[in-house]
C-alpha atoms as a PDB file:
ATOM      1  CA  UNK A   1     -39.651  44.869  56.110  1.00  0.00           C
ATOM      2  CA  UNK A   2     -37.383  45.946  53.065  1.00  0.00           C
ATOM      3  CA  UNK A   3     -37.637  43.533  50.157  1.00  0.00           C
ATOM      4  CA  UNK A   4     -34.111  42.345  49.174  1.00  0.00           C
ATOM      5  CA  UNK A   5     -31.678  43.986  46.948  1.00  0.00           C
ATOM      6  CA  UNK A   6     -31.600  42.183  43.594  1.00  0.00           C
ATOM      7  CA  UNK A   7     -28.946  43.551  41.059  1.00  0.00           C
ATOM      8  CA  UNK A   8     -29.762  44.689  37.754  1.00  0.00           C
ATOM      9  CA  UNK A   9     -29.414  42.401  34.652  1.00  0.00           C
ATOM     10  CA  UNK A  10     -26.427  42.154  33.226  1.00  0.00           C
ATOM     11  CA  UNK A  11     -25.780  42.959  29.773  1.00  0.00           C
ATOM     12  CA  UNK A  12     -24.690  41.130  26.703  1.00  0.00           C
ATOM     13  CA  UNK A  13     -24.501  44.180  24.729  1.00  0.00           C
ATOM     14  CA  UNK A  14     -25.561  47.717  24.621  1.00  0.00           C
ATOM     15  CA  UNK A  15     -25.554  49.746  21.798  1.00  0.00           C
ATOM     16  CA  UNK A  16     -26.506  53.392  21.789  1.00  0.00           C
ATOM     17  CA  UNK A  17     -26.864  56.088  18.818  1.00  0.00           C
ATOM     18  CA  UNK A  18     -25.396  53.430  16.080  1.00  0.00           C
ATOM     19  CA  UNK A  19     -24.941  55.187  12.627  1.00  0.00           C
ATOM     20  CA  UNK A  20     -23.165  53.149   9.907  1.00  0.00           C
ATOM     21  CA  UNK A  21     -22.826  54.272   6.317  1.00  0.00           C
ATOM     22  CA  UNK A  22     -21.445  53.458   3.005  1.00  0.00           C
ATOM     23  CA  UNK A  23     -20.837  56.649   1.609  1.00  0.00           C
ATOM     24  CA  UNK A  24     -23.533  58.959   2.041  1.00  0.00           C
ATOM     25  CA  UNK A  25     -25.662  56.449   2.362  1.00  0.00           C
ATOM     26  CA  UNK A  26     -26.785  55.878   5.935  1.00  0.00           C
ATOM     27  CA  UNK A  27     -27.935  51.870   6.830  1.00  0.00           C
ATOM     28  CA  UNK A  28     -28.080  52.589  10.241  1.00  0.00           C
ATOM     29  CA  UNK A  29     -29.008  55.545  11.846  1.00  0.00           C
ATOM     30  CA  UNK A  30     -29.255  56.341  15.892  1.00  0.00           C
ATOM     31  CA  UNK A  31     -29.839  53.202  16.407  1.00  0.00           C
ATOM     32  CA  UNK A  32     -30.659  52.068  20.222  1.00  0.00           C
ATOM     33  CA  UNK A  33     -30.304  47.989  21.534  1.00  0.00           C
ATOM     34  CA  UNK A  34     -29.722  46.563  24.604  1.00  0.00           C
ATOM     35  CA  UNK A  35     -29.817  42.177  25.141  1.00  0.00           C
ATOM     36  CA  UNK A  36     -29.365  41.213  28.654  1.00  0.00           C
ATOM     37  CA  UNK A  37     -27.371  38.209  29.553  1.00  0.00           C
ATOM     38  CA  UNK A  38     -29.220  34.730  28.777  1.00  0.00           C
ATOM     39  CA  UNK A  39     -31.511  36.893  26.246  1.00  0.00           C
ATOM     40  CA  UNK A  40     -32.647  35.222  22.960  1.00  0.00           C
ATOM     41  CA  UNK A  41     -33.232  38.203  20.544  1.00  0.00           C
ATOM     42  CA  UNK A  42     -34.434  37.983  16.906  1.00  0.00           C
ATOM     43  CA  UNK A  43     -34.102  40.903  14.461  1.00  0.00           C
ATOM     44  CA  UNK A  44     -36.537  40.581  11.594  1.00  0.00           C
ATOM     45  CA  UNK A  45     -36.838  43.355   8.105  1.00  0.00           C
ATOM     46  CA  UNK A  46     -36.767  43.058   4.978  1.00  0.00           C
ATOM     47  CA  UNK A  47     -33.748  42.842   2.721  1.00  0.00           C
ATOM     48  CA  UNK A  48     -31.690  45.640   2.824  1.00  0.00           C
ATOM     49  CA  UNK A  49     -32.857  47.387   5.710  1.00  0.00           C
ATOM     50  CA  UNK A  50     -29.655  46.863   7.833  1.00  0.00           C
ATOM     51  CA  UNK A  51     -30.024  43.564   9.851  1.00  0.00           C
ATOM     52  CA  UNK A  52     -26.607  41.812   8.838  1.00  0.00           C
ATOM     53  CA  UNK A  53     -24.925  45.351   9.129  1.00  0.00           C
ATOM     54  CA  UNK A  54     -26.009  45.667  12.727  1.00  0.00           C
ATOM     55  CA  UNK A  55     -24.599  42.057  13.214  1.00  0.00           C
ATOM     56  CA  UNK A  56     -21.805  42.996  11.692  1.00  0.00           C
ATOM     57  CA  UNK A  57     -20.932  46.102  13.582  1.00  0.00           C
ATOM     58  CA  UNK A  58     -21.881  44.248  16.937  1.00  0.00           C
ATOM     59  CA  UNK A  59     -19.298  41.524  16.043  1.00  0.00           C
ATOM     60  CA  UNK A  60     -16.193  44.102  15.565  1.00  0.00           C
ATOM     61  CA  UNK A  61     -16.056  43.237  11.458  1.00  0.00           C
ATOM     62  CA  UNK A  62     -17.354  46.562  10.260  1.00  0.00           C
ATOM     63  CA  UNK A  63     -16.517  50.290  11.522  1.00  0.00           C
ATOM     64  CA  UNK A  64     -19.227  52.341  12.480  1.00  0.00           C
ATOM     65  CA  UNK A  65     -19.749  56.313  11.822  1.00  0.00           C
ATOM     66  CA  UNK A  66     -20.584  57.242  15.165  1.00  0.00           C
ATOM     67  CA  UNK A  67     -22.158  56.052  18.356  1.00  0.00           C
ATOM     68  CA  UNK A  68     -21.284  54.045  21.014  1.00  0.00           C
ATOM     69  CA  UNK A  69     -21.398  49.870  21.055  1.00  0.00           C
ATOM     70  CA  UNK A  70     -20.605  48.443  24.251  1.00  0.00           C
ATOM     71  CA  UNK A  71     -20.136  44.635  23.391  1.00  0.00           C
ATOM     72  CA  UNK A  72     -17.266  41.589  24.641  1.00  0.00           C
ATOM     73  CA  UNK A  73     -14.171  41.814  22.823  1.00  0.00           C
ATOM     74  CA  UNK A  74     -14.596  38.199  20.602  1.00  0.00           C
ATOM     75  CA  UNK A  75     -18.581  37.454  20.663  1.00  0.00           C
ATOM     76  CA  UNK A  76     -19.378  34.260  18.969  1.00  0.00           C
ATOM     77  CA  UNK A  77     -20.582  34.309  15.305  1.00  0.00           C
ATOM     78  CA  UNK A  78     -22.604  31.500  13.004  1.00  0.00           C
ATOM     79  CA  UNK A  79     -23.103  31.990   9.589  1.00  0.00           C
ATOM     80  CA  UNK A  80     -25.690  31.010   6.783  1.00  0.00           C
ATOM     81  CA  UNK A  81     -22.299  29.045   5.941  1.00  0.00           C
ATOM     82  CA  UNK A  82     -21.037  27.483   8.076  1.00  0.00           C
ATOM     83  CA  UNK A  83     -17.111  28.221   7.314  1.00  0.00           C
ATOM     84  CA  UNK A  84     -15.128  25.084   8.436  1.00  0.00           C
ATOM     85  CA  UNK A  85     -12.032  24.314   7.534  1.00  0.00           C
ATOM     86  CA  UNK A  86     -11.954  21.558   5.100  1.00  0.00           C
ATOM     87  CA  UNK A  87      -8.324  21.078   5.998  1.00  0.00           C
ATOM     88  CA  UNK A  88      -8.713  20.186   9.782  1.00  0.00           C
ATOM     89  CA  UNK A  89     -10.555  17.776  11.367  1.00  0.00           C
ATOM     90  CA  UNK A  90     -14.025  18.527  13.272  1.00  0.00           C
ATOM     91  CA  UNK A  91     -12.012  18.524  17.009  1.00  0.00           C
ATOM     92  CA  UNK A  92      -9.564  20.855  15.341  1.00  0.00           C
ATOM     93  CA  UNK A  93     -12.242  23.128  13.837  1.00  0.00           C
ATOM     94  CA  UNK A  94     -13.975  22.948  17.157  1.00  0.00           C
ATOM     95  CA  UNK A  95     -10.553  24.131  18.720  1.00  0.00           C
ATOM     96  CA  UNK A  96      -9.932  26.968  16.324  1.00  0.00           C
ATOM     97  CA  UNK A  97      -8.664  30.265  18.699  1.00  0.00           C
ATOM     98  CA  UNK A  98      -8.097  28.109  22.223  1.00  0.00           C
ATOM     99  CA  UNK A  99      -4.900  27.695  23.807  1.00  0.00           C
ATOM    100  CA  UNK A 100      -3.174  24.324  22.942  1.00  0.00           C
ATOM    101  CA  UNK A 101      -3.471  23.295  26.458  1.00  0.00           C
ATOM    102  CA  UNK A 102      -6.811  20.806  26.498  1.00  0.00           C
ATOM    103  CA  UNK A 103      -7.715  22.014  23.270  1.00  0.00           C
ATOM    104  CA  UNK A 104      -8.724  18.771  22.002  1.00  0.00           C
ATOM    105  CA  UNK A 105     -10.603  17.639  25.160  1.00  0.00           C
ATOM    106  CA  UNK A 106     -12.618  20.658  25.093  1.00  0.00           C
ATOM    107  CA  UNK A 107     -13.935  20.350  21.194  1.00  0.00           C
ATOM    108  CA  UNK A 108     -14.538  16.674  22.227  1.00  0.00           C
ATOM    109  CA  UNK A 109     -17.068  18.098  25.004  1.00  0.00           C
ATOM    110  CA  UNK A 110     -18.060  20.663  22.620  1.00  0.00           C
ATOM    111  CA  UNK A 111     -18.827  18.241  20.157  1.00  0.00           C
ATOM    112  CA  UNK A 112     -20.660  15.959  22.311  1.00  0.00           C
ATOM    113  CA  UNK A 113     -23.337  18.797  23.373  1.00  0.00           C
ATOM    114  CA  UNK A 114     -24.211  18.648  19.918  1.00  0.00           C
ATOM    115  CA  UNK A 115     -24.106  15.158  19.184  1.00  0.00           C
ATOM    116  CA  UNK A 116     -20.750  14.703  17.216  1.00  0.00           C
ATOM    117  CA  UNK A 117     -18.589  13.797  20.117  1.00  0.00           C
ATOM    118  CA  UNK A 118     -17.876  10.318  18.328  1.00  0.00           C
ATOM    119  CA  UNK A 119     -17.048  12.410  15.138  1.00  0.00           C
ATOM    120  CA  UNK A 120     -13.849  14.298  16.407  1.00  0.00           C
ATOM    121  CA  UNK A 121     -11.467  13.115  13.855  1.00  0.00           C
ATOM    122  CA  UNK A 122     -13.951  13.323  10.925  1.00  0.00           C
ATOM    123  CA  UNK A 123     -14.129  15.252   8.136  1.00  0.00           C
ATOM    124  CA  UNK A 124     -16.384  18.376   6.826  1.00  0.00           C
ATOM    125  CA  UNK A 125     -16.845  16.726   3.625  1.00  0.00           C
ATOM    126  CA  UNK A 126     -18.376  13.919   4.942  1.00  0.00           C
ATOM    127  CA  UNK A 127     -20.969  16.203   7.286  1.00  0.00           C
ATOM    128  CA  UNK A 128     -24.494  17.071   5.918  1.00  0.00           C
ATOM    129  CA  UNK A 129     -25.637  20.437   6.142  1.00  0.00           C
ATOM    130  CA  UNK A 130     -26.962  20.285   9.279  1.00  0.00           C
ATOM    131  CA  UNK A 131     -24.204  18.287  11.244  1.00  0.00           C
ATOM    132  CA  UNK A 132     -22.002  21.063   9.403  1.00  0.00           C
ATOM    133  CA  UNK A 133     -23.989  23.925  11.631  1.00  0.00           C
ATOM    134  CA  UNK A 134     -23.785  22.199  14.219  1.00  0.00           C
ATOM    135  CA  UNK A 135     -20.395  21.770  14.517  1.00  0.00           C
ATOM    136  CA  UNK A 136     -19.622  25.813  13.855  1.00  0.00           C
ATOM    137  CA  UNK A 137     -22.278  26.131  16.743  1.00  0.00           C
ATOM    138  CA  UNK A 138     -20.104  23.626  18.707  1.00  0.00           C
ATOM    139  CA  UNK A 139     -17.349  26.342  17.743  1.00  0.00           C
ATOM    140  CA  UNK A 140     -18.730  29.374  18.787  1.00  0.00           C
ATOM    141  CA  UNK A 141     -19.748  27.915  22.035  1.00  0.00           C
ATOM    142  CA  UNK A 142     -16.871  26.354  23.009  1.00  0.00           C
ATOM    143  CA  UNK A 143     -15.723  29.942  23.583  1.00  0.00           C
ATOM    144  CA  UNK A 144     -18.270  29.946  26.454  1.00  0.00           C
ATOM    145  CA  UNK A 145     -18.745  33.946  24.885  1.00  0.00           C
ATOM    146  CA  UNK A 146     -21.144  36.604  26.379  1.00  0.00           C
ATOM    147  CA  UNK A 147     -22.503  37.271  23.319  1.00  0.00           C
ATOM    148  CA  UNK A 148     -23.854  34.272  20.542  1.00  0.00           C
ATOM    149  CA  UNK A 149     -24.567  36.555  16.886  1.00  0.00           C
ATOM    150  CA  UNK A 150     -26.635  34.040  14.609  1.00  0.00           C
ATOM    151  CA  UNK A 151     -27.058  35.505  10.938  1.00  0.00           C
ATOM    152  CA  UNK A 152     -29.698  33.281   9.290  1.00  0.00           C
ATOM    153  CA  UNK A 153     -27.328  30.076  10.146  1.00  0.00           C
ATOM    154  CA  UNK A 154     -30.498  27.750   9.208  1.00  0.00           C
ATOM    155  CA  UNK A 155     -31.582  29.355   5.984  1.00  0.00           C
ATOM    156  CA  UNK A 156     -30.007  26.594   3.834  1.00  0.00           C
ATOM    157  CA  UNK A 157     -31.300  23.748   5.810  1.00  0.00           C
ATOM    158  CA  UNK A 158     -34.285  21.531   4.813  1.00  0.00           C
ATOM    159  CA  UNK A 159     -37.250  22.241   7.220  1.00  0.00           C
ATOM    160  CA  UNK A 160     -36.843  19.087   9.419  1.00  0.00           C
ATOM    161  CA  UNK A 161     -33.537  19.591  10.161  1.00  0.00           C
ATOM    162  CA  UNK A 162     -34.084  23.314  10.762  1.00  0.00           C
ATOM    163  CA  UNK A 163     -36.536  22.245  13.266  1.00  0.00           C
ATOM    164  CA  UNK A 164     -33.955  19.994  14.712  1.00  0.00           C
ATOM    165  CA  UNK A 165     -31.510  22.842  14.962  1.00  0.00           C
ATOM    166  CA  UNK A 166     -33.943  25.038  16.636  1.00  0.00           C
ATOM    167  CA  UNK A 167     -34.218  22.590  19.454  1.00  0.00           C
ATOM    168  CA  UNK A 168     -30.817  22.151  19.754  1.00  0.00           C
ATOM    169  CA  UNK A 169     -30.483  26.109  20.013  1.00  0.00           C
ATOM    170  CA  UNK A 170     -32.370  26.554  22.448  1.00  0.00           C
ATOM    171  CA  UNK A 171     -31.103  24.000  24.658  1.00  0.00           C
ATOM    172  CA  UNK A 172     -27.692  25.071  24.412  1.00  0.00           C
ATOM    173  CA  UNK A 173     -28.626  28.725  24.783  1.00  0.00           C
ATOM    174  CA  UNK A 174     -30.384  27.380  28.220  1.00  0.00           C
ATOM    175  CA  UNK A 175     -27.260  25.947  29.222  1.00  0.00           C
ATOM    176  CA  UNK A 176     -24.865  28.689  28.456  1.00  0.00           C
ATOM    177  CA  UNK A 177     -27.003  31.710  28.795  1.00  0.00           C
ATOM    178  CA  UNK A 178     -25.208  34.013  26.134  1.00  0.00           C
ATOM    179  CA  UNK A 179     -26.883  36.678  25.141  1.00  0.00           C
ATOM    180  CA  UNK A 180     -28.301  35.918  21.722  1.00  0.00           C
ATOM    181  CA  UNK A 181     -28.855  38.203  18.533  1.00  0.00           C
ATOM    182  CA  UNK A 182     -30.431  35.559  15.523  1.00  0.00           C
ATOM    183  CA  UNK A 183     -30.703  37.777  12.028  1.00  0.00           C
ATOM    184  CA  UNK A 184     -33.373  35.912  10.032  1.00  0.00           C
ATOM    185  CA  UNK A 185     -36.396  36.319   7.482  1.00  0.00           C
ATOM    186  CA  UNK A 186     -38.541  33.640   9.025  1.00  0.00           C
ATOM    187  CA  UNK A 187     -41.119  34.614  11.132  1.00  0.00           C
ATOM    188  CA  UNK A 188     -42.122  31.679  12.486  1.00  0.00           C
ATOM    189  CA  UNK A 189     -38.340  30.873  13.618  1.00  0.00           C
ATOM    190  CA  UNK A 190     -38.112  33.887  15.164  1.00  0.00           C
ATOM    191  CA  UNK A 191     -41.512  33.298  17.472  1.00  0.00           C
ATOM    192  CA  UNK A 192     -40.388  29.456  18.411  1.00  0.00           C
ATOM    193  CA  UNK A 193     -36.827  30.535  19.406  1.00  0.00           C
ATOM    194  CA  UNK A 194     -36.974  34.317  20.502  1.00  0.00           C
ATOM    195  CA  UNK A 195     -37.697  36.172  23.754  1.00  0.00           C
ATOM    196  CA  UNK A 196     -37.766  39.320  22.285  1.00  0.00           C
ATOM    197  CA  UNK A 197     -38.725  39.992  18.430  1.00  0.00           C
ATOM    198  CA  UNK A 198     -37.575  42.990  16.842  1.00  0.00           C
ATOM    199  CA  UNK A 199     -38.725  44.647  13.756  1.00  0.00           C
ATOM    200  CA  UNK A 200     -35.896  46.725  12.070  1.00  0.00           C
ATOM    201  CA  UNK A 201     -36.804  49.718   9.038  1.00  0.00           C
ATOM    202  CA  UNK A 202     -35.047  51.965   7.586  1.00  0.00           C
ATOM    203  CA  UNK A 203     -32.436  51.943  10.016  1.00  0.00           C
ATOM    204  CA  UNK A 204     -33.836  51.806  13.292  1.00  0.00           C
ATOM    205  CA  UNK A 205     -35.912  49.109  15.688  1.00  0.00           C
ATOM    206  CA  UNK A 206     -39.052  49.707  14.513  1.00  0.00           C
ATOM    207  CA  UNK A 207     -41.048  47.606  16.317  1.00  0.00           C
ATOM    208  CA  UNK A 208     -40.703  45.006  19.220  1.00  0.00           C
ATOM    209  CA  UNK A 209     -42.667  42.007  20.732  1.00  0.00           C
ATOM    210  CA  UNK A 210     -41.930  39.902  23.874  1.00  0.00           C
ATOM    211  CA  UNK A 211     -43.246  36.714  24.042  1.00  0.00           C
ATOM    212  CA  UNK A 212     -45.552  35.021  24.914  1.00  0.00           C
ATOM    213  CA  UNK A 213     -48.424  37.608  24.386  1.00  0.00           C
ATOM    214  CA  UNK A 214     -52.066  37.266  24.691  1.00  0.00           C
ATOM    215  CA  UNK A 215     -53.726  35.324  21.719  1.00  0.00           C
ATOM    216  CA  UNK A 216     -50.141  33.540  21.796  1.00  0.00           C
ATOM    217  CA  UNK A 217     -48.083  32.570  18.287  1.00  0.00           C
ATOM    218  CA  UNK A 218     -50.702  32.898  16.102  1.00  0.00           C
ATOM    219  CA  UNK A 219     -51.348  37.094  16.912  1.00  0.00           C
ATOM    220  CA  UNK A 220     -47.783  37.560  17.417  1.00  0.00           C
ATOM    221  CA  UNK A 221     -47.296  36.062  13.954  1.00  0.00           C
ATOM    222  CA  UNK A 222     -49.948  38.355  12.682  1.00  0.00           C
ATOM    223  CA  UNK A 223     -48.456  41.509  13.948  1.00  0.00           C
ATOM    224  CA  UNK A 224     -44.952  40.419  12.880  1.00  0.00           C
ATOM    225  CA  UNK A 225     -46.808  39.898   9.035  1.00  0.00           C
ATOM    226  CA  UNK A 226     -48.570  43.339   9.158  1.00  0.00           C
ATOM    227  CA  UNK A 227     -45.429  45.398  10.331  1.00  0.00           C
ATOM    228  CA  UNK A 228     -43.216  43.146   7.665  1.00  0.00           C
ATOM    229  CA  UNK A 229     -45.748  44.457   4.951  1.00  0.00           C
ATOM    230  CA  UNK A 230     -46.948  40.917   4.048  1.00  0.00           C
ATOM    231  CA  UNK A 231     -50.220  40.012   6.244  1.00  0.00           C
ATOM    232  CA  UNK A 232     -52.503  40.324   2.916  1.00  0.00           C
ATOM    233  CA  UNK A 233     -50.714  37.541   1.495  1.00  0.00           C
ATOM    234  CA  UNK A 234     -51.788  35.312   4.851  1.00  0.00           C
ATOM    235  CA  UNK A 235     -55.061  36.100   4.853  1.00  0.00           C
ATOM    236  CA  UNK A 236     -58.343  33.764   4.418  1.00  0.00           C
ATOM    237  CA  UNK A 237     -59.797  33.974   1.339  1.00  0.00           C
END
């Protein structure tokens, strides 16, 4: 008896031979990534070695050299910042890029996924920096997009709200299923949120870890710390 046909996963993105420069300076060169649909990617490296420039390129706001970067037209973007209008109110920031038609009602769902549904005709000024992030998550998922690009969008939080954030993340990721790409310098974040961890140098993946792994967080977190140059620093005295 055959075994059923089951399709191939479908991807968020596909990139293949990516070279950006500035100048003659290549960031990127022949660079090779593929995130399936529902995937939760992190992309760890030092600064400087081309992690925001990949994000960048994936996300249509920078040209590229050469290659080939198969991606939805408008993926979803957070930033470190998190870019609201001041102007508008929250529902309204929510709403930014939908047709007029039930633009409201959707931000008002949106809002409510992340706990601000009773906020709509608030204020940024009067968010902290966490309710702030997670109402320009609330916006980029409102878009229901294919593609979710995170660059280091809880670096500036304190680290219980950060850990707040990551649970909301992941929840909402569950729910949607976009594939995700999260930039970010924190090891740790990257283990509790990520299916896939990549290492990028000088240009190119460099290394990559799926998790969970035998010896679970605490070897992944040691291999991550070794390839990132900084496992001395961790060690036991």
């Amino acid at each position: 008896m055959t075994a059923p046909f089951q399709s191939a996963p479908k991807a968020a993105v596909v990139v293949q031979g990516l070279v950006r420069a500035y100048g003659s300076r290549k960031v990127i060169e022949g660079l090779d990534l593929r995130i399936e649909q529902g995937e939760f990617v992190a992309l760890l490296g030092e600064s400087g070695c081309g992690k925001t420039t990949l994000l960048r390129a994936l996300a249509g706001l920078d040209a590229i050299q050469s290659g080939h970067i198969s991606a939805p037209k408008r993926p979803a973007v957070v930033f470190q910042e998190h870019r609201l209008l001041p102007w508008e109110p929250l529902w309204a920031n929510v709403a930014l890029g939908l047709p007029p038609e039930g633009a409201r009602r959707r931000a008002e769902a949106a809002l409510t996924e992340v706990g601000l549904g009773t906020r709509l005709d608030d204020w940024p000024r009067n968010l902290s920096g966490g309710q702030a992030q997670r109402v320009a998550l609330a916006r980029a998922l409102v878009q229901e997009p294919e593609l979710l690009l995170l660059d280091e969008p809880f670096a500036a939080l304190d680290a219980l709200t950060r850990i707040r954030m990551h649970g909301l993340v992941k929840e909402l990721v569950a729910r949607h299923r976009p594939g995700v790409l999260l930039v970010t310098h924190d090891v740790d974040e990257a283990i509790a949120l990520a299916d896939r961890i990549l290492v990028m140098r000088d240009g190119a993946i460099a290394a990559e870890h799926c998790a969970p792994r035998t010896g679970g967080p605490a070897a992944t977190r040691a291999d991550l710390l070794a390839e990132l140059g900084v496992a001395a620093l961790h060690e036991p005295a």
